[in-house]
Protein backbone atom coordinates (compact mmCIF):
# COMPACT_ATOMS: atom_id res chain seq x y z
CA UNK A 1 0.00 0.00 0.00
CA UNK A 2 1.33 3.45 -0.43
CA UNK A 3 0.78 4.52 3.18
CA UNK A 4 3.02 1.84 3.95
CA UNK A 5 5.97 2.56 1.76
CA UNK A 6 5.70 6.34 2.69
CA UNK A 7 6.08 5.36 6.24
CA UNK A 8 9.19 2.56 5.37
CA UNK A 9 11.11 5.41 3.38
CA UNK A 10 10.94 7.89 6.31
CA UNK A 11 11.87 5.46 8.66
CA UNK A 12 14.65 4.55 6.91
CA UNK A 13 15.48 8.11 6.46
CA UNK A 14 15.42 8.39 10.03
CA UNK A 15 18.37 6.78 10.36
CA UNK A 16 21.29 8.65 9.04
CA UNK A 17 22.55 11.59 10.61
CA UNK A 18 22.30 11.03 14.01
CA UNK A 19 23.94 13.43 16.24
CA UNK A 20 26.36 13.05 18.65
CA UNK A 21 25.63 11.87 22.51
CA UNK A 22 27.67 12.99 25.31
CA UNK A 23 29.68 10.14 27.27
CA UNK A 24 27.42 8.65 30.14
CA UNK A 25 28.07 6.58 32.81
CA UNK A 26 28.84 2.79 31.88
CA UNK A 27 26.18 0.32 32.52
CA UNK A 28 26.19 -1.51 35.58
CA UNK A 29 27.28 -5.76 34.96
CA UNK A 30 24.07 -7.74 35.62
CA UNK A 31 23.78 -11.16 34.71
CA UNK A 32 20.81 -13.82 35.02
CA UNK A 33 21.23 -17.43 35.50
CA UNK A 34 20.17 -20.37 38.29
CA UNK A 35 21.59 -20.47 42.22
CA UNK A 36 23.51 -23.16 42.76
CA UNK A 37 24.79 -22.22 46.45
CA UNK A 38 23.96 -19.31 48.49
CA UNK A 39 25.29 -17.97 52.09
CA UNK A 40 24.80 -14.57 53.81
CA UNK A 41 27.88 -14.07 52.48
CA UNK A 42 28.33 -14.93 48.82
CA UNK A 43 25.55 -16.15 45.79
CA UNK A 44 27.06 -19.11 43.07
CA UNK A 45 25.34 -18.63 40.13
CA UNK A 46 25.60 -20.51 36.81
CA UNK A 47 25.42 -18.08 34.13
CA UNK A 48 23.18 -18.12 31.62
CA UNK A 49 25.31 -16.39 29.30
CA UNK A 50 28.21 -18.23 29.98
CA UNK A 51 26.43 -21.82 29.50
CA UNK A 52 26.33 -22.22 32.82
CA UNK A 53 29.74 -21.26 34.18
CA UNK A 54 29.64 -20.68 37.51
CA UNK A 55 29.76 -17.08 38.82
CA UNK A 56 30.65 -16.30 42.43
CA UNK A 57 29.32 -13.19 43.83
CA UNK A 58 29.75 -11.78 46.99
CA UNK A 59 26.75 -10.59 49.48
CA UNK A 60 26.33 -7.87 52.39
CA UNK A 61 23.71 -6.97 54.70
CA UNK A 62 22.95 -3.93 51.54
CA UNK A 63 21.87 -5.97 48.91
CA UNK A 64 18.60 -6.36 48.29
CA UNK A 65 16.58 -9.13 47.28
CA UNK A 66 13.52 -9.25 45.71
CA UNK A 67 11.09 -12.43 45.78
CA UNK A 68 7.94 -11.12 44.74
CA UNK A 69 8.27 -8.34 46.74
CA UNK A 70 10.87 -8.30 49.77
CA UNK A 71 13.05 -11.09 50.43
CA UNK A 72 15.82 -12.13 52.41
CA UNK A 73 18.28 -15.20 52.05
CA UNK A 74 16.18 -17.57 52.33
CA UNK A 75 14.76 -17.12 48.99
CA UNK A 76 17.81 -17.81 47.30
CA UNK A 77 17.74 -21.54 46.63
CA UNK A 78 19.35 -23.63 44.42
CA UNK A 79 18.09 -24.04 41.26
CA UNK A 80 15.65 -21.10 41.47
CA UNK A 81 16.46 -18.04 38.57
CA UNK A 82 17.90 -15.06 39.49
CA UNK A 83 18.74 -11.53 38.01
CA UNK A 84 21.90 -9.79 39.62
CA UNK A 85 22.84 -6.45 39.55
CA UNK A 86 26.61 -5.64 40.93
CA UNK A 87 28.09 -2.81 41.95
CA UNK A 88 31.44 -0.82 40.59
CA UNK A 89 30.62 -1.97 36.91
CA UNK A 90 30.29 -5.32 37.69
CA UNK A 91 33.12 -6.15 39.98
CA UNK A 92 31.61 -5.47 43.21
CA UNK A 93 29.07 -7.04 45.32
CA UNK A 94 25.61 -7.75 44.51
CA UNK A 95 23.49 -4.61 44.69
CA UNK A 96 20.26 -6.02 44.09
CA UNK A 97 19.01 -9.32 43.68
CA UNK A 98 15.56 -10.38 41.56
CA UNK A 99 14.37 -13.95 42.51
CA UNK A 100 12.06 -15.22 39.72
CA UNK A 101 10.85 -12.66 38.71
CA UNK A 102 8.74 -13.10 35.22
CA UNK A 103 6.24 -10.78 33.15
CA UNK A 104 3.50 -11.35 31.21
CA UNK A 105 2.44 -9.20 28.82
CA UNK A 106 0.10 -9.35 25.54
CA UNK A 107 -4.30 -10.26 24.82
CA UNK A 108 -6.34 -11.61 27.17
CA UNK A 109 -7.54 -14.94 25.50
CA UNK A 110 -9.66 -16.19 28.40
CA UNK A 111 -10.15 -15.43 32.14
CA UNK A 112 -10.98 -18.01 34.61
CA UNK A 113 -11.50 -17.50 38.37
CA UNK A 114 -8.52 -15.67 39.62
CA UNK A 115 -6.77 -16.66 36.59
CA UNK A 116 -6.44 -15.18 32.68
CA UNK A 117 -4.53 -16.89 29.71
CA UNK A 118 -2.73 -14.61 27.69
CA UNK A 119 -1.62 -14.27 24.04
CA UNK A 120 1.77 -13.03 23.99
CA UNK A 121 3.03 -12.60 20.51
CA UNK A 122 3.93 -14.99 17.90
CA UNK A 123 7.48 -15.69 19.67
CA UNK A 124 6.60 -16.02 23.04
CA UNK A 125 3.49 -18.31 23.08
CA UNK A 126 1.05 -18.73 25.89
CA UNK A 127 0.92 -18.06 29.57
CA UNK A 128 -1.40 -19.41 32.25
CA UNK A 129 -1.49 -15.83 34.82
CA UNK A 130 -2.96 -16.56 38.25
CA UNK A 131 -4.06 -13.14 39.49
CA UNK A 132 -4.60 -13.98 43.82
CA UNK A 133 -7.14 -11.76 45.66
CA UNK A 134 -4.35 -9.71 46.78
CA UNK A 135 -2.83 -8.45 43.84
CA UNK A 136 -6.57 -8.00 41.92
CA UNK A 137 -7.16 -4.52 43.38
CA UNK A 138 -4.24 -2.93 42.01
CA UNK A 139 -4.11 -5.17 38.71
CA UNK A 140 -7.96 -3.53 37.99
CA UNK A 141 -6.57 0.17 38.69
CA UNK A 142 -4.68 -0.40 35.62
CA UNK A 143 -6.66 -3.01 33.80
CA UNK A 144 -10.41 -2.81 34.56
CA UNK A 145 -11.35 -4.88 32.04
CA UNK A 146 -9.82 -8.43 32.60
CA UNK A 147 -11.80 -9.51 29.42
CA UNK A 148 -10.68 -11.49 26.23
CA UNK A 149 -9.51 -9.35 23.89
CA UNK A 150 -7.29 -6.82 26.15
CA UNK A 151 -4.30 -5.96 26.98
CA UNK A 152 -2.55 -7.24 30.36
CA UNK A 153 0.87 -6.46 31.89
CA UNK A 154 1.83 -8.11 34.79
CA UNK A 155 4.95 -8.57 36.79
CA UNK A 156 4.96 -11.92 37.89
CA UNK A 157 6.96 -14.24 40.74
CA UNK A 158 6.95 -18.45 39.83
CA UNK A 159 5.71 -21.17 41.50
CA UNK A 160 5.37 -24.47 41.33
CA UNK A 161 1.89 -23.58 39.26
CA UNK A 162 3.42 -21.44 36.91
CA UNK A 163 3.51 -17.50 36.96
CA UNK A 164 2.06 -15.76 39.50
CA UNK A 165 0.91 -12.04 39.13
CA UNK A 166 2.59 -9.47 41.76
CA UNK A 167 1.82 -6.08 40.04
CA UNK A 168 0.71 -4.52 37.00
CA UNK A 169 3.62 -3.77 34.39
CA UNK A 170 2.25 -0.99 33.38
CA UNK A 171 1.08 3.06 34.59
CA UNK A 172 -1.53 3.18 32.02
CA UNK A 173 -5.06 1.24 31.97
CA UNK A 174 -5.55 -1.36 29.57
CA UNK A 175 -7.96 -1.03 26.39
CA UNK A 176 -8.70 -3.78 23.60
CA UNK A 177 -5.73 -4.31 21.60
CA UNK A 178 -8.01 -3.89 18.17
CA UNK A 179 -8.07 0.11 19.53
CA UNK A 180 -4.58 1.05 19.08
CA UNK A 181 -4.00 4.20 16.92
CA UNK A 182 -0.96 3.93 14.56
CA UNK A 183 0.70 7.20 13.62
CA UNK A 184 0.25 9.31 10.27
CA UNK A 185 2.14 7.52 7.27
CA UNK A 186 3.70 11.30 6.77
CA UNK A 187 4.36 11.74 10.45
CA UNK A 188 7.83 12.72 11.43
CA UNK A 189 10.00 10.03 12.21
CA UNK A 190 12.57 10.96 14.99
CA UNK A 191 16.39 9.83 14.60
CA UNK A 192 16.53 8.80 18.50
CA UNK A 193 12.98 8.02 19.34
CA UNK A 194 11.97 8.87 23.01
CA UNK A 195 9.66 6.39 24.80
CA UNK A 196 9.46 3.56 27.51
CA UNK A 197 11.75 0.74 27.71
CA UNK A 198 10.56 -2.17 29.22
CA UNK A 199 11.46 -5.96 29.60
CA UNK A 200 10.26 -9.36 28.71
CA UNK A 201 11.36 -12.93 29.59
CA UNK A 202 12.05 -14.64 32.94
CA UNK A 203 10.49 -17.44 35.00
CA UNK A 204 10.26 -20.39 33.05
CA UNK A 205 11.45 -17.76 29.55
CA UNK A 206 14.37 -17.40 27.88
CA UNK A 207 17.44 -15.57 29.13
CA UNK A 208 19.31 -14.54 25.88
CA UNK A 209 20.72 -10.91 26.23
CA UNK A 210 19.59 -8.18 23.40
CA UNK A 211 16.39 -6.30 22.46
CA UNK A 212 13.10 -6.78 21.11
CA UNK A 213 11.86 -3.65 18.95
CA UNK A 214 8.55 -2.83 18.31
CA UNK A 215 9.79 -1.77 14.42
CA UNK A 216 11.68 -4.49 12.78
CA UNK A 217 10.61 -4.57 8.98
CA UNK A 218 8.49 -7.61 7.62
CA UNK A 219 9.86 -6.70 4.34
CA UNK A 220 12.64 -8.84 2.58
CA UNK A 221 15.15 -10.96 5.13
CA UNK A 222 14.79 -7.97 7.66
CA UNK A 223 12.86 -10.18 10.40
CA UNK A 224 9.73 -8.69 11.24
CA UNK A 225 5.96 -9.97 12.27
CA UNK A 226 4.02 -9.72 9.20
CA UNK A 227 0.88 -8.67 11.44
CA UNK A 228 2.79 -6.50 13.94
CA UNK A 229 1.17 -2.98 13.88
CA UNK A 230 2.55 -0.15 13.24
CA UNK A 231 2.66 0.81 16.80
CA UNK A 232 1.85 4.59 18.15
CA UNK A 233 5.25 5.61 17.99
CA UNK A 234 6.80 6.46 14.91
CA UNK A 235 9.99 4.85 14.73
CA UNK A 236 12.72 4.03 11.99
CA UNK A 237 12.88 0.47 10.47
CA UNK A 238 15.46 -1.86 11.57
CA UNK A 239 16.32 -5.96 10.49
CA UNK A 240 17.22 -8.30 13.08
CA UNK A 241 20.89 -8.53 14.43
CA UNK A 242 20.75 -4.38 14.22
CA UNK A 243 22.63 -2.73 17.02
CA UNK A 244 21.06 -0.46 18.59
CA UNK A 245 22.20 2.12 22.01
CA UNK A 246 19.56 2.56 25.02
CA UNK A 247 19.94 5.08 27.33
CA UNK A 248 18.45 4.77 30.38
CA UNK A 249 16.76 8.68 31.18
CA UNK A 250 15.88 8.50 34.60
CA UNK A 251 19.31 6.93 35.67
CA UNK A 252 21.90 8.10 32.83
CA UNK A 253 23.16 4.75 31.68
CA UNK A 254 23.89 3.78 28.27
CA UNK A 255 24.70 0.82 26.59
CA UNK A 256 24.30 -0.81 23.09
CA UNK A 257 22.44 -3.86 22.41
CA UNK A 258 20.96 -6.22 19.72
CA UNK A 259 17.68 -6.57 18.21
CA UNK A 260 17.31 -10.28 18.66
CA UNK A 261 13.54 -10.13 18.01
CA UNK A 262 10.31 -8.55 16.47
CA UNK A 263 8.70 -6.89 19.12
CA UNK A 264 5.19 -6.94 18.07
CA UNK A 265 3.86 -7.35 21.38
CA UNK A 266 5.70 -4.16 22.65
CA UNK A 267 4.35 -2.43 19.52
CA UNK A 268 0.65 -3.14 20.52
CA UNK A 269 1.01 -1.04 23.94
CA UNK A 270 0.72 3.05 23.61
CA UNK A 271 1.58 3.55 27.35
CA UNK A 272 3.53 6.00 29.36
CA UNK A 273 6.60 5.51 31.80
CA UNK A 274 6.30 7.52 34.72
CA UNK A 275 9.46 6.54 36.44
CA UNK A 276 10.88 10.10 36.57
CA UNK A 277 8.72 12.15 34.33
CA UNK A 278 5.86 10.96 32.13
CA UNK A 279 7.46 9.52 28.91
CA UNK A 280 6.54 9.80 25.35
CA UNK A 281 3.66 7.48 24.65
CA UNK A 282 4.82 3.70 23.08
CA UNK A 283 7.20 1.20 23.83
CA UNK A 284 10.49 1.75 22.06
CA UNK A 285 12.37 -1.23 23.13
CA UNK A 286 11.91 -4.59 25.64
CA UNK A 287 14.61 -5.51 26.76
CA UNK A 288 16.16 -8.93 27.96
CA UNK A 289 16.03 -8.69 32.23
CA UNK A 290 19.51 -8.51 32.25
CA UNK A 291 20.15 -5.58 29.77
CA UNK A 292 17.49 -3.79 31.38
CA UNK A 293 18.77 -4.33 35.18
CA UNK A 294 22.44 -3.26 33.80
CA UNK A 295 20.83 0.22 32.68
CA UNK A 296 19.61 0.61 36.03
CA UNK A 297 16.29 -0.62 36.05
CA UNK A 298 14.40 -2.09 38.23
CA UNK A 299 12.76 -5.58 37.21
CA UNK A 300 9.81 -4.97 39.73
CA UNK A 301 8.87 -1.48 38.36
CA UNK A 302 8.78 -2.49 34.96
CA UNK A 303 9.86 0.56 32.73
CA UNK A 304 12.14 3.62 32.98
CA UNK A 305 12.06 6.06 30.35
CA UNK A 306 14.25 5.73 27.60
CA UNK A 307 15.80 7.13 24.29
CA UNK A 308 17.00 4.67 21.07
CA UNK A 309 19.70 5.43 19.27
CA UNK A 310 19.65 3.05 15.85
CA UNK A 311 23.24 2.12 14.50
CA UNK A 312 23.78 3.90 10.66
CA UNK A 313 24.16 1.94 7.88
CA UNK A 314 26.77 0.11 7.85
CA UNK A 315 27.13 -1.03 11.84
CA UNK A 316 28.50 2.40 12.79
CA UNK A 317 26.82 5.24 14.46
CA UNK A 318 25.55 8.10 12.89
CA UNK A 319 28.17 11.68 13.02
C-alpha cells in the first residue's frame, strides 16, 4: 500500500545523521542465570550467558533481594532463577538481587477465576497468569477490564503452578488491543525516538541478552511480524541482528544492544513511563532482564524512560 511505503522510506530516512551523545556513565554488569549455592555471604550462580559457568558473587547486609516483593536469604535456593545487579561496573558485590521474577504481557484470550490466559506474541506463546485476591485490586486500577480481547501487563513471581501475578507492568489502563491508533504515514519520524523501555522474559522464559523492537521490517530478510502494527510511535525500520544504544533517562546509563527479536507485542502497547517524568507514549524497546537491570532498572517497576539510538548503515553510528 502506499501509506506503507511512505512510512518505510521515512523510517529509513530516520536513520542517518544522528547526532552526537555525550559520554554517560557505563552500565552496571548484571547477569541472570540459576543459584547453585547461596550464604549470607556470597551467591554461586551458573550463568546463563556463559552456558552455565559458575559465577561467584559476593553478598552484604545492603543488597537487596527481591522475591515477589521483599526477600531475604532464604529465597535464594538452588536451582531457582535469578537476576543480579553488581556494583562498581560489575566487579563489586551484589546490589540487588531479583528472585524469579517473570512478566507477562500481551491479549487476554480467556479469564478463569482468579486466573487469565494470555496471548503473547507470535514468539513467546502462551501463559497461564494466576491473578490472587491480593494483587486483583491494584491489577484492575490499571486493567479494569480483565476480558478477552485486552491488553494485560503483569509482573509476575513463579511457582510451582506457573507465573504468579505481583503487580501490574504498566502506569496506564488497559484497552482492547483492536483500539490502538498507529501514527500518520507522513508523520515525522525521529532519529533517537523517546519512549518507555521495558522488559520481557524470565520465569520459566528465555534468558538470551539483546532487544526486542517494536519496528523491525516484515519486508525482505529484515525479520519482522508480518501482522505487527505499526505501533503509536513512529519509529525508523530496523532488520534483526541491528545494534542499537539505550539510554536509560531517569538513571543516565547507556549501553548498546541487539535486536534479537520482532517486538510486536511491545508495539501493541501506547503507554507512558512515569518513572521520573511521564514519557513519550509507546514502547520503544523490551529488553532482555539482564540488559534492562544493567541500565539501572528495576525488574519490579517495569519501565524507565528511555531514548534509542539506531546504529547507521553500515554497523556504525551516525556523526
Amino acid at each position: 500500500m502506499p501509506t506503507t511505503h511512505l512510512r518505510r522510506a521515512a523510517h529509513r530516512r530516520a536513520l542517518f545523521a544522528a547526532p552526537e551523545r555525550p559520554e554517560a556513565d557505563p552500565p552496571a554488569r548484571a547477569i541472570s542465570g540459576i543459584v547453585l549455592d547461596a550464604s549470607p555471604h556470597l551467591l554461586v550462580v551458573a550463568e546463563a550467558a556463559a552456558r552455565g559457568a559458575e559465577t561467584r558473587i559476593a553478598m552484604s547486609e545492603d543488597t537487596a533481594i527481591w522475591h515477589g516483593g521483599r526477600g531475604g536469604p532464604a529465597a535464594l535456593r538452588p536451582g531457582r532463577p535469578v537476576v543480579v545487579r553488581r556494583t562498581g561496573g560489575g566487579r563489586g558485590r551484589a546490589e540487588r538481587i531479583w528472585v524469579g521474577i517473570g512478566r507477562v504481557s500481551g491479549t487476554i484470550i480467556a479469564r478463569g477465576r482468579g486466573t487469565v490466559e494470555v496471548d503473547m506474541g507470535p514468539h513467546r506463546g502462551r501463559a497461564h497468569v494466576v491473578i490472587p485476591p491480593s494483587v486483583l485490586g491494584p491489577v484492575l486500577v490499571r486493567h479494569p477490564r480483565l476480558e478477552p480481547g485486552y491488553l494485560i501487563d503483569v509482573v509476575c513471581v513463579g511457582t510451582p503452578g506457573g507465573p504468579q501475578a505481583v503487580r501490574p507492568g504498566t502506569s496506564q489502563p488497559g484497552y482492547r488491543v483492536a483500539d490502538l491508533a498507529a501514527p500518520e504515514a507522513a508523520a515525522p519520524v525521529p532519529r533517537e525516538p523517546r519512549g518507555t523501555a521495558t522488559w520481557f522474559g524470565g520465569v520459566d522464559g528465555e534468558w538470551r541478552d539483546g532487544a526486542s523492537y517494536p519496528a523491525v521490517d516484515s519486508e525482505g530478510d529484515a525479520g519482522g511480524c508480518a501482522d505487527a502494527p505499526a505501533g503509536c510511535a513512529p519509529m525508523p525500520y530496523l532488520s534483526i541482528g541491528s545494534e542499537i544504544t539505550v539510554r536509560n533517562e531517569c538513571g543516565g546509563r547507556t549501553a548498546p544492544v541487539r535486536v534479537i527479536e520482532c517486538g510486536c507485542t511491545a508495539a501493541r502497547f501506547c503507554d507512558r513511563c512515569v518513572e521520573c517524568d511521564a514519557s513519550p507514549r509507546g514502547r520503544i524497546v523490551e529488553l532482555t532482564p539482564a540488559a534492562f537491570a544493567g541500565l539501572g532498572g528495576d525488574l519490579a517497576a517495569g519501565c524507565f524512560n528511555a531514548t534509542v539510538r539506531p546504529a547507521a548503515p553500515g554497523g556504525m553510528e551516525g556523526p
